[in-house]
PDB file of N, CA and C in Angstrom:
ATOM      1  N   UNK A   1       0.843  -1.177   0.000  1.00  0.00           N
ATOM      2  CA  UNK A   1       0.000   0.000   0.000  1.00  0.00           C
ATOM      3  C   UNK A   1       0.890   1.242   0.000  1.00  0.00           C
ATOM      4  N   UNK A   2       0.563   2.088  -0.793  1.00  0.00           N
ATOM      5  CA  UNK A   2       1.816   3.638  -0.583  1.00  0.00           C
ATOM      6  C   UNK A   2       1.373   4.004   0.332  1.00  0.00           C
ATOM      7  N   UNK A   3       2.004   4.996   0.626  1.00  0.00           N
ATOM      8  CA  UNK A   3       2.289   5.347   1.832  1.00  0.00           C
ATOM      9  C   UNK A   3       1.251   7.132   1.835  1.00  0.00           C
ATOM     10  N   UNK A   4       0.629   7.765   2.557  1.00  0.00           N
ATOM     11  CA  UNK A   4      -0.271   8.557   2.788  1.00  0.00           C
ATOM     12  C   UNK A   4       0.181   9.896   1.832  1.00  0.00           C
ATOM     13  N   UNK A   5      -0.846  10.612   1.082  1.00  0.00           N
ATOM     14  CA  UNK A   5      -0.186  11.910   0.681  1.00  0.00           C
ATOM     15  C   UNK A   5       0.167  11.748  -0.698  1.00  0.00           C
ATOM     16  N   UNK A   6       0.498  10.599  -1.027  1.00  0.00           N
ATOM     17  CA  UNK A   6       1.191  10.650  -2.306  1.00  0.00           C
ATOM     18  C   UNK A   6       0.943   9.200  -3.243  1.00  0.00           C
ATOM     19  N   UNK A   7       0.830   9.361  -4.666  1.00  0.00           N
ATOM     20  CA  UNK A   7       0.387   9.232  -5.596  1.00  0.00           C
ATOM     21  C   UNK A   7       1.487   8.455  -6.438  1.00  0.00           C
ATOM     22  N   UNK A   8       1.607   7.024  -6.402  1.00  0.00           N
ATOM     23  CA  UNK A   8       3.282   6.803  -6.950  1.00  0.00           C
ATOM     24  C   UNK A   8       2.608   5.492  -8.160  1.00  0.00           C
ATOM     25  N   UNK A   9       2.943   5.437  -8.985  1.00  0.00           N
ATOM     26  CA  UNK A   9       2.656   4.368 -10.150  1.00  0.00           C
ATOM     27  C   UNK A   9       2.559   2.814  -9.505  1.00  0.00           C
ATOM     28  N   UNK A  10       3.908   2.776  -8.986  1.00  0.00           N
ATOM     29  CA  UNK A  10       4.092   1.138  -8.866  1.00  0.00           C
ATOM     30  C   UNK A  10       3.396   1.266  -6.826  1.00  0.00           C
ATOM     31  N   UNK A  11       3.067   0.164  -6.538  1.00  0.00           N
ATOM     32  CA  UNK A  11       2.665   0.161  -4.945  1.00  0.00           C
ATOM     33  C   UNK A  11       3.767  -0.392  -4.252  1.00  0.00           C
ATOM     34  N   UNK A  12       4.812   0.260  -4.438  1.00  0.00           N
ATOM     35  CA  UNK A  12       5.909  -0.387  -3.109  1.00  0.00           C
ATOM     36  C   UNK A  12       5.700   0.168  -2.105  1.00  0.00           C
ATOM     37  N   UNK A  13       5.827  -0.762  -1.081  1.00  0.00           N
ATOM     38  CA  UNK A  13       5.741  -0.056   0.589  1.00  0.00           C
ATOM     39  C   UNK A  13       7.246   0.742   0.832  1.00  0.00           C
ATOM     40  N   UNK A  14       7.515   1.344   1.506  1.00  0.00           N
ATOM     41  CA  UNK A  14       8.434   1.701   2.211  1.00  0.00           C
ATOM     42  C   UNK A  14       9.762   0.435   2.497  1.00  0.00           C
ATOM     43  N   UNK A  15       8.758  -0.418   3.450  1.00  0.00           N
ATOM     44  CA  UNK A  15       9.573  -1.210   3.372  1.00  0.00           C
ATOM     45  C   UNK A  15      10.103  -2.187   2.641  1.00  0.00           C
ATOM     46  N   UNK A  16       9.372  -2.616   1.207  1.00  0.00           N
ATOM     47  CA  UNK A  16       9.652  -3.220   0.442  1.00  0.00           C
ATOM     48  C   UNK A  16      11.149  -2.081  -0.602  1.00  0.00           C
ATOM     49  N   UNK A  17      11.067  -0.605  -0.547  1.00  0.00           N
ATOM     50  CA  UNK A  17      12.043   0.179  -1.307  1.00  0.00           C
ATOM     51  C   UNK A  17      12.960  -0.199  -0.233  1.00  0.00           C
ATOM     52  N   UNK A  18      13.310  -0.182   1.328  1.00  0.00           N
ATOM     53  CA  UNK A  18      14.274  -0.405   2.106  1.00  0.00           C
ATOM     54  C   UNK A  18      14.884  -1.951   2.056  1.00  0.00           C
ATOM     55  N   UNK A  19      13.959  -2.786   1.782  1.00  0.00           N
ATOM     56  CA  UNK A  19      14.912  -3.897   1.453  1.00  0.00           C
ATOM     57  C   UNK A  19      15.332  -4.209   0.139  1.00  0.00           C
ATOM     58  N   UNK A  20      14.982  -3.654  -1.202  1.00  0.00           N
ATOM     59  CA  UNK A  20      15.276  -3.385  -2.310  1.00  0.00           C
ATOM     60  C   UNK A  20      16.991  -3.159  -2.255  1.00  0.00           C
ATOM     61  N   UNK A  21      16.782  -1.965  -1.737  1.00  0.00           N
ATOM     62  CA  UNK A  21      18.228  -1.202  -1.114  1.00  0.00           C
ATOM     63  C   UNK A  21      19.188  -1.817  -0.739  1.00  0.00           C
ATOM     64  N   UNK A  22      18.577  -2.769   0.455  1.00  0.00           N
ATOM     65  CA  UNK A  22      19.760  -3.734   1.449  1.00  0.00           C
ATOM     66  C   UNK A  22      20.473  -4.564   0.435  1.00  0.00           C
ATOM     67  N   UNK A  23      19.657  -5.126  -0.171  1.00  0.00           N
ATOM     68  CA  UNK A  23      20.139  -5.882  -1.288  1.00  0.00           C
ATOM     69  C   UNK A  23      21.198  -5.855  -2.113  1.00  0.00           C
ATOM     70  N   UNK A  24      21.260  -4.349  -2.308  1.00  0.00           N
ATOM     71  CA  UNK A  24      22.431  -3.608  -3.112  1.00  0.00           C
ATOM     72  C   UNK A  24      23.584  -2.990  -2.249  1.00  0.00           C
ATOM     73  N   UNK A  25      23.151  -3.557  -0.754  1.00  0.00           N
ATOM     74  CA  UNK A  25      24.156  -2.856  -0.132  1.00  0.00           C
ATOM     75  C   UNK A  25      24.164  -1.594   0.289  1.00  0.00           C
ATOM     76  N   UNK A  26      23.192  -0.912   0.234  1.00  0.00           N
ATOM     77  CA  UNK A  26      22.455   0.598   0.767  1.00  0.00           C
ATOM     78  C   UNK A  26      21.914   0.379   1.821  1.00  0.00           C
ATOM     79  N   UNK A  27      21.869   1.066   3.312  1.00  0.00           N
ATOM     80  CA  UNK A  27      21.961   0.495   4.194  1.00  0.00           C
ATOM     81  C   UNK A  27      21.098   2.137   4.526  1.00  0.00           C
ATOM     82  N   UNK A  28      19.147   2.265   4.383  1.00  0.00           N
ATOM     83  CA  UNK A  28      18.427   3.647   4.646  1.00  0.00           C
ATOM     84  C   UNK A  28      17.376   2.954   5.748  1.00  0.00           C
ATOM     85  N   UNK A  29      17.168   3.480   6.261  1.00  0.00           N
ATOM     86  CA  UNK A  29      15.744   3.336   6.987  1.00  0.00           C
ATOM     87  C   UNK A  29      14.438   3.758   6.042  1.00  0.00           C
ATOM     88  N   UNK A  30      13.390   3.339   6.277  1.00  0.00           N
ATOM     89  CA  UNK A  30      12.045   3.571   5.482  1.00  0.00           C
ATOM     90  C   UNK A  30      11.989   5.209   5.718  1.00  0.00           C
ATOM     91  N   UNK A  31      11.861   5.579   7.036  1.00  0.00           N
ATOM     92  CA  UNK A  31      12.113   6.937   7.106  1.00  0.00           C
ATOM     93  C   UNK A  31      12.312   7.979   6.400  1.00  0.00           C
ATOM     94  N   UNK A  32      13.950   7.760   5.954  1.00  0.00           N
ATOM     95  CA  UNK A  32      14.355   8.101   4.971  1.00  0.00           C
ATOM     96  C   UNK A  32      14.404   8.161   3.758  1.00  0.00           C
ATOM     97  N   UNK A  33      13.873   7.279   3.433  1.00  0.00           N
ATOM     98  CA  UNK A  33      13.329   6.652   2.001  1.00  0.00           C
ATOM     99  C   UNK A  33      12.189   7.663   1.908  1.00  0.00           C
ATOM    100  N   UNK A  34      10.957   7.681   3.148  1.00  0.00           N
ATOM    101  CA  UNK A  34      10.061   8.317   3.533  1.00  0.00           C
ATOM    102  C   UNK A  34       9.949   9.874   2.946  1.00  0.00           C
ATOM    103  N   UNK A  35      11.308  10.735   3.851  1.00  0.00           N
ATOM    104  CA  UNK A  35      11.719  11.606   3.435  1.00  0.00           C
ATOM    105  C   UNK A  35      12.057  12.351   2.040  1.00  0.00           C
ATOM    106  N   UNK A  36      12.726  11.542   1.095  1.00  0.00           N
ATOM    107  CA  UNK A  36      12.903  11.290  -0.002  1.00  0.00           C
ATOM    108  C   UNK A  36      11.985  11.833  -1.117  1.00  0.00           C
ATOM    109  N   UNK A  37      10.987  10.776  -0.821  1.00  0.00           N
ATOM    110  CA  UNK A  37       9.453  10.860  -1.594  1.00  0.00           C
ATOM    111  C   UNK A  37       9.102  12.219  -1.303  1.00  0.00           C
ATOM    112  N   UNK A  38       9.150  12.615   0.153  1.00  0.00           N
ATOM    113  CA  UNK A  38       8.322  13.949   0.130  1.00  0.00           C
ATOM    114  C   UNK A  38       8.966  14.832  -0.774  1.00  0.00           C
ATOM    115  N   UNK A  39      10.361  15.009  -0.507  1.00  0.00           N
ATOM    116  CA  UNK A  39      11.082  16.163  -0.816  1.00  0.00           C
ATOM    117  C   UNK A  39      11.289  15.948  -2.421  1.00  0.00           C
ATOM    118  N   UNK A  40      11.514  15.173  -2.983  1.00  0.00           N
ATOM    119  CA  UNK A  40      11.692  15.178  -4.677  1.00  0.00           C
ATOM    120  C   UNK A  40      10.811  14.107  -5.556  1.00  0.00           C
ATOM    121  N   UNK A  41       9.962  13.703  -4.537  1.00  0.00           N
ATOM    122  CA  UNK A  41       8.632  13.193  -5.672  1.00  0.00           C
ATOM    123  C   UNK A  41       7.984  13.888  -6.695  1.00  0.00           C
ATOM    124  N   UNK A  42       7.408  14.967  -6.105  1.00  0.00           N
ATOM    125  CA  UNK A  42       6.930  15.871  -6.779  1.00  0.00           C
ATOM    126  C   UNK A  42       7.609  16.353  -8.768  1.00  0.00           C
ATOM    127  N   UNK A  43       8.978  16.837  -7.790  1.00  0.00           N
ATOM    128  CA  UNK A  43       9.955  17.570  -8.588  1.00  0.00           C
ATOM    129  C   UNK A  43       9.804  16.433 -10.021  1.00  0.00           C
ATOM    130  N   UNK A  44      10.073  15.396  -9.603  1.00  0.00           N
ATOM    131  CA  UNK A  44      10.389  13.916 -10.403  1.00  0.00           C
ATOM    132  C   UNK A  44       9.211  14.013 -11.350  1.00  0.00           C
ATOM    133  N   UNK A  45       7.868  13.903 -10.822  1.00  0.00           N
ATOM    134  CA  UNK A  45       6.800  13.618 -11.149  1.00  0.00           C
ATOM    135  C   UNK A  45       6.481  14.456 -12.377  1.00  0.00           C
ATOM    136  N   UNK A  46       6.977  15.720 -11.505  1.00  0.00           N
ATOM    137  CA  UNK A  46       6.802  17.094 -12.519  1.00  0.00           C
ATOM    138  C   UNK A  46       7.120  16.988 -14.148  1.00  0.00           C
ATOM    139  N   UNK A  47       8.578  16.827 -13.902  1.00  0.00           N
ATOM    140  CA  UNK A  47       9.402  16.443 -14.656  1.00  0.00           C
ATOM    141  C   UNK A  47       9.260  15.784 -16.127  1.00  0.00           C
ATOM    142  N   UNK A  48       8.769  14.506 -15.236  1.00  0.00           N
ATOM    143  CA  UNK A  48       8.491  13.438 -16.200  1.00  0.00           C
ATOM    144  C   UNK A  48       7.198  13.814 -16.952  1.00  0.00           C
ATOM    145  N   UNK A  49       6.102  14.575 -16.189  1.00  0.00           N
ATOM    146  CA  UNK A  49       4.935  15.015 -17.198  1.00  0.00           C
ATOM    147  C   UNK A  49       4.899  16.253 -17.972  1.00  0.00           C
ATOM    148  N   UNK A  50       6.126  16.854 -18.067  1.00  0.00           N
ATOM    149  CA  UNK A  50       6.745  17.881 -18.910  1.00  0.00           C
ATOM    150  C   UNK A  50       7.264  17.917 -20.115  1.00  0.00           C
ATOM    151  N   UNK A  51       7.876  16.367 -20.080  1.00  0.00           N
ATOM    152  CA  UNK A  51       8.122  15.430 -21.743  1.00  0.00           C
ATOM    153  C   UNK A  51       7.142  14.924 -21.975  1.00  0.00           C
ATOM    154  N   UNK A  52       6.581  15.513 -23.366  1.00  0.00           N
ATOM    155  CA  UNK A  52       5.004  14.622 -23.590  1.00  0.00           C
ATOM    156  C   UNK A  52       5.511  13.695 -24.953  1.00  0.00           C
ATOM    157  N   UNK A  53       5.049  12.221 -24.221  1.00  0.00           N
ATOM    158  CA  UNK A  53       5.809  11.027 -25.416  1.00  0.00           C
ATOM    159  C   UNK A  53       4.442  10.994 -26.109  1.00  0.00           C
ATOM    160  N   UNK A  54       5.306  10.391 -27.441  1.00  0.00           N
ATOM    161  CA  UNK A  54       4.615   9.804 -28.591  1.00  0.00           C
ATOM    162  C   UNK A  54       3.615   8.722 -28.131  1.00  0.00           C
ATOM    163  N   UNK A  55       2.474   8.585 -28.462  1.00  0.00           N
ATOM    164  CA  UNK A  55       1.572   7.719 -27.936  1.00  0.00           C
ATOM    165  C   UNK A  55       1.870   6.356 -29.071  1.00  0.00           C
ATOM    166  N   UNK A  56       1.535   5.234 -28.209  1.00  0.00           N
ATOM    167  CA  UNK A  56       2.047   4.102 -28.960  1.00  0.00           C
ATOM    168  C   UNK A  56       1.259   3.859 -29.504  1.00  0.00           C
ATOM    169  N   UNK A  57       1.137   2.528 -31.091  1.00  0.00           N
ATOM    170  CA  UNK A  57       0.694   2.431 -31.622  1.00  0.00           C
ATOM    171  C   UNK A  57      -0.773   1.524 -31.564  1.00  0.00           C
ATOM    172  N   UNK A  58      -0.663   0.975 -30.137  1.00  0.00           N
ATOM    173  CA  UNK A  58      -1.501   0.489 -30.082  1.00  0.00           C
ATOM    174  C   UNK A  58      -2.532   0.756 -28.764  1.00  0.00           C
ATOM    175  N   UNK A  59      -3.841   1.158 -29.020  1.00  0.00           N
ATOM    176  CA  UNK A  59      -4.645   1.751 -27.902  1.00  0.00           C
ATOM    177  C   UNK A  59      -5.673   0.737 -27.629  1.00  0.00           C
ATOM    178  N   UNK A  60      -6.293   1.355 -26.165  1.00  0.00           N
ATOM    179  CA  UNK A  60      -7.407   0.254 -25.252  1.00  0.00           C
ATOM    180  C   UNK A  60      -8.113   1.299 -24.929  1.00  0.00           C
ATOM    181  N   UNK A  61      -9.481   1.249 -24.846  1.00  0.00           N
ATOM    182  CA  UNK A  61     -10.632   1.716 -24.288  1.00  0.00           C
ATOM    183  C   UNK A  61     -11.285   1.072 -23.257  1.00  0.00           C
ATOM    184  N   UNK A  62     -10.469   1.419 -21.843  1.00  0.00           N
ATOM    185  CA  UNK A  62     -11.802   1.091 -20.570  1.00  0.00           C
ATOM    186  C   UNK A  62     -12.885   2.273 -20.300  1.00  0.00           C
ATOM    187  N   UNK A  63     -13.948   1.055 -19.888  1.00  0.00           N
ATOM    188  CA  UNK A  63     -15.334   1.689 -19.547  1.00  0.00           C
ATOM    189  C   UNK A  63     -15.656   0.755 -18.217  1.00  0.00           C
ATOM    190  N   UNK A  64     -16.059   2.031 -17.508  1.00  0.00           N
ATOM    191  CA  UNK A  64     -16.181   1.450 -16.037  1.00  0.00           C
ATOM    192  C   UNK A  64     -17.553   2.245 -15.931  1.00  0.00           C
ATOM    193  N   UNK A  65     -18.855   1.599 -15.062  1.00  0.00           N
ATOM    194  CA  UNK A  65     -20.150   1.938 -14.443  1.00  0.00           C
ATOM    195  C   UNK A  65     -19.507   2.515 -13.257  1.00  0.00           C
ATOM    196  N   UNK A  66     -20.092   3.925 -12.626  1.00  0.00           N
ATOM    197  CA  UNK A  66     -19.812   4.264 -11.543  1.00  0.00           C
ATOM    198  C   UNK A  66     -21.237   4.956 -11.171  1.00  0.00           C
ATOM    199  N   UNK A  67     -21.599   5.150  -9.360  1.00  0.00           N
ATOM    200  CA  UNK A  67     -22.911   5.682  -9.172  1.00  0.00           C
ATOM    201  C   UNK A  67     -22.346   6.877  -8.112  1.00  0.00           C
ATOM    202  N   UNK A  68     -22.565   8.161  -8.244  1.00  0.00           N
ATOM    203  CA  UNK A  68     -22.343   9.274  -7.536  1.00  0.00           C
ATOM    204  C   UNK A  68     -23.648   9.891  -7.434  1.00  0.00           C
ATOM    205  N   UNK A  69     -24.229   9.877  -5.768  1.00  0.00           N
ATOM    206  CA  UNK A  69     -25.077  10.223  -5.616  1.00  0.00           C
ATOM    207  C   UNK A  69     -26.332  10.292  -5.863  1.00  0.00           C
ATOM    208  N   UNK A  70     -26.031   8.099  -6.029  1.00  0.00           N
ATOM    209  CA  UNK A  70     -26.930   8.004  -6.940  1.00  0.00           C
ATOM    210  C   UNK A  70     -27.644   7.964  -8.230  1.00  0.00           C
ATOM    211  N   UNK A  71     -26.427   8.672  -9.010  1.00  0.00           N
ATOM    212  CA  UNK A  71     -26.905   8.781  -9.893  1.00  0.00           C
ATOM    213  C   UNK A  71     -25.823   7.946 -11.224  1.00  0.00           C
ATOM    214  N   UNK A  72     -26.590   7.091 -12.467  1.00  0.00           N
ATOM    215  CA  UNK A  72     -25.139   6.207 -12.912  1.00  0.00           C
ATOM    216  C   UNK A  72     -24.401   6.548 -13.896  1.00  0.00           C
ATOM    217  N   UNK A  73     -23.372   6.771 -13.950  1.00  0.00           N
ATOM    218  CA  UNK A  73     -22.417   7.372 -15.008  1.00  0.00           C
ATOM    219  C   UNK A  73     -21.472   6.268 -15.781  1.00  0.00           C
ATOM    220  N   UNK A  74     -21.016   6.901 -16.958  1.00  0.00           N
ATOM    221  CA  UNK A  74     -20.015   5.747 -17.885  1.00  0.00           C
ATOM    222  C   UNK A  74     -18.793   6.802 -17.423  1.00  0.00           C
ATOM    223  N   UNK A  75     -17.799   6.011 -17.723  1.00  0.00           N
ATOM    224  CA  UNK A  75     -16.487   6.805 -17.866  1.00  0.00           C
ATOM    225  C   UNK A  75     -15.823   6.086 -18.667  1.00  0.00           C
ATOM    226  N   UNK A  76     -15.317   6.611 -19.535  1.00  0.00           N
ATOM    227  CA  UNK A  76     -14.282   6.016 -20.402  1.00  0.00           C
ATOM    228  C   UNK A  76     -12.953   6.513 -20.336  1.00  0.00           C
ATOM    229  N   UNK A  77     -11.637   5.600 -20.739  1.00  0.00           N
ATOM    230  CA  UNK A  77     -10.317   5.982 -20.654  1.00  0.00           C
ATOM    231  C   UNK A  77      -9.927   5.336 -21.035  1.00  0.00           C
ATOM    232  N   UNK A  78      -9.072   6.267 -22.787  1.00  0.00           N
ATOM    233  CA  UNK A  78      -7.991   5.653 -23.512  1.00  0.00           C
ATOM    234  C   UNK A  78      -6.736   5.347 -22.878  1.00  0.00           C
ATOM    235  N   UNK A  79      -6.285   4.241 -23.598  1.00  0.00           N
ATOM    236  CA  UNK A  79      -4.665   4.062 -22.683  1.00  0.00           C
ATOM    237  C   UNK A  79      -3.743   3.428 -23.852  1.00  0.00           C
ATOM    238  N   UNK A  80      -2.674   3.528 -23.914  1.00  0.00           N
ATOM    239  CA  UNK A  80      -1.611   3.205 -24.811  1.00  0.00           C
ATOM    240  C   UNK A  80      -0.942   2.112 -24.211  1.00  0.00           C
ATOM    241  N   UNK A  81      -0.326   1.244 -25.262  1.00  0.00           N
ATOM    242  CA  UNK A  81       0.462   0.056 -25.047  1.00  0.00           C
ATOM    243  C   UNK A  81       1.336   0.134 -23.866  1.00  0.00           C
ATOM    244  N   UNK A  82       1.838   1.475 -23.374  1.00  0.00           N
ATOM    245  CA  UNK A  82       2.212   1.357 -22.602  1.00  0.00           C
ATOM    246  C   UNK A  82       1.687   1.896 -21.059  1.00  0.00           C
ATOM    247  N   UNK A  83       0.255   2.158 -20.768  1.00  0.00           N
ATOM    248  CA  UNK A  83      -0.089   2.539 -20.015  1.00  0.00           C
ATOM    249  C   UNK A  83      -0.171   4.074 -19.989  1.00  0.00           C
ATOM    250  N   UNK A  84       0.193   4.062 -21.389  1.00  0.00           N
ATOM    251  CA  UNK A  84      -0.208   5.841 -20.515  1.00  0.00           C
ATOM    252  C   UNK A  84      -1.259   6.750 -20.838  1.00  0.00           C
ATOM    253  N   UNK A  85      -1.732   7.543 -20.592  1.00  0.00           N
ATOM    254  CA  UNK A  85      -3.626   7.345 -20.766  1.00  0.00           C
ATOM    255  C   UNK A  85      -3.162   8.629 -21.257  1.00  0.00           C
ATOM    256  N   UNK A  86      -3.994   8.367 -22.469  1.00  0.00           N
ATOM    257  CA  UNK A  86      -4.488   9.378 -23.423  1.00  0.00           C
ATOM    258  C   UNK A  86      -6.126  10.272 -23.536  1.00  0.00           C
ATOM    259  N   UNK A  87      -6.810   9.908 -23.115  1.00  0.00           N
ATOM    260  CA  UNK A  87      -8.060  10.803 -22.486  1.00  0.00           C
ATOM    261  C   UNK A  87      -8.909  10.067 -21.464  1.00  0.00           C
ATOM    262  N   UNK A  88      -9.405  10.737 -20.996  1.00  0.00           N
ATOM    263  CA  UNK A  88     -10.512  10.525 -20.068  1.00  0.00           C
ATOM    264  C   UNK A  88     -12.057  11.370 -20.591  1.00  0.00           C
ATOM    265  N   UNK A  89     -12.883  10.222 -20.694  1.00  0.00           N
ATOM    266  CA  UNK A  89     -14.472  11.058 -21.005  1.00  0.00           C
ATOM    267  C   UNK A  89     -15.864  10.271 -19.696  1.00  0.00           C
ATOM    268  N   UNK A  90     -16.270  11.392 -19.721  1.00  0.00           N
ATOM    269  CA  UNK A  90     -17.106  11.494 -18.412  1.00  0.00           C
ATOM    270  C   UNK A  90     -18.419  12.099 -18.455  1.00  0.00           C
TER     271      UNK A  90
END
């Protein structure tokens, strides 16, 4: 489960990035790791949605039923071979 506040692609815990680490001989506490995320997630995140890639050649259309307040809605969302979503309709 990530960890509170923040929004990360893959679901590593904390402690699953701290033993990642050990592995390689990096020797952090989750804490720190913790720390990390706060201070240059963002920046990273930023970053990366600042280069806008070529959408791949091959696309998927999910459609999901959702009920807000009762009331029932479609949503649709294109996505590219590689996951990366090209619209949302609502």
């Amino acid at each position: 489960m990530p960890f509170a506040g923040t929004n990360f692609r893959f679901n590593l815990s904390l402690l699953d990035i701290e033993a990642l680490l050990l592995k390689r001989g990096i020797v952090v506490t989750y804490e720190t790791i913790r720390g990390w995320c706060d201070k240059f997630g963002a920046g990273f995140a930023q970053c990366a949605k600042a280069v806008p890639r070529k959408p791949g050649s091959t696309w998927h259309l999910d459609e999901m039923f959702v009920t807000l307040r009762g009331e029932p809605y479609l949503l649709w969302r294109g996505v590219d071979e590689h996951c990366a979503e090209l619209d949302v309709l609502g």
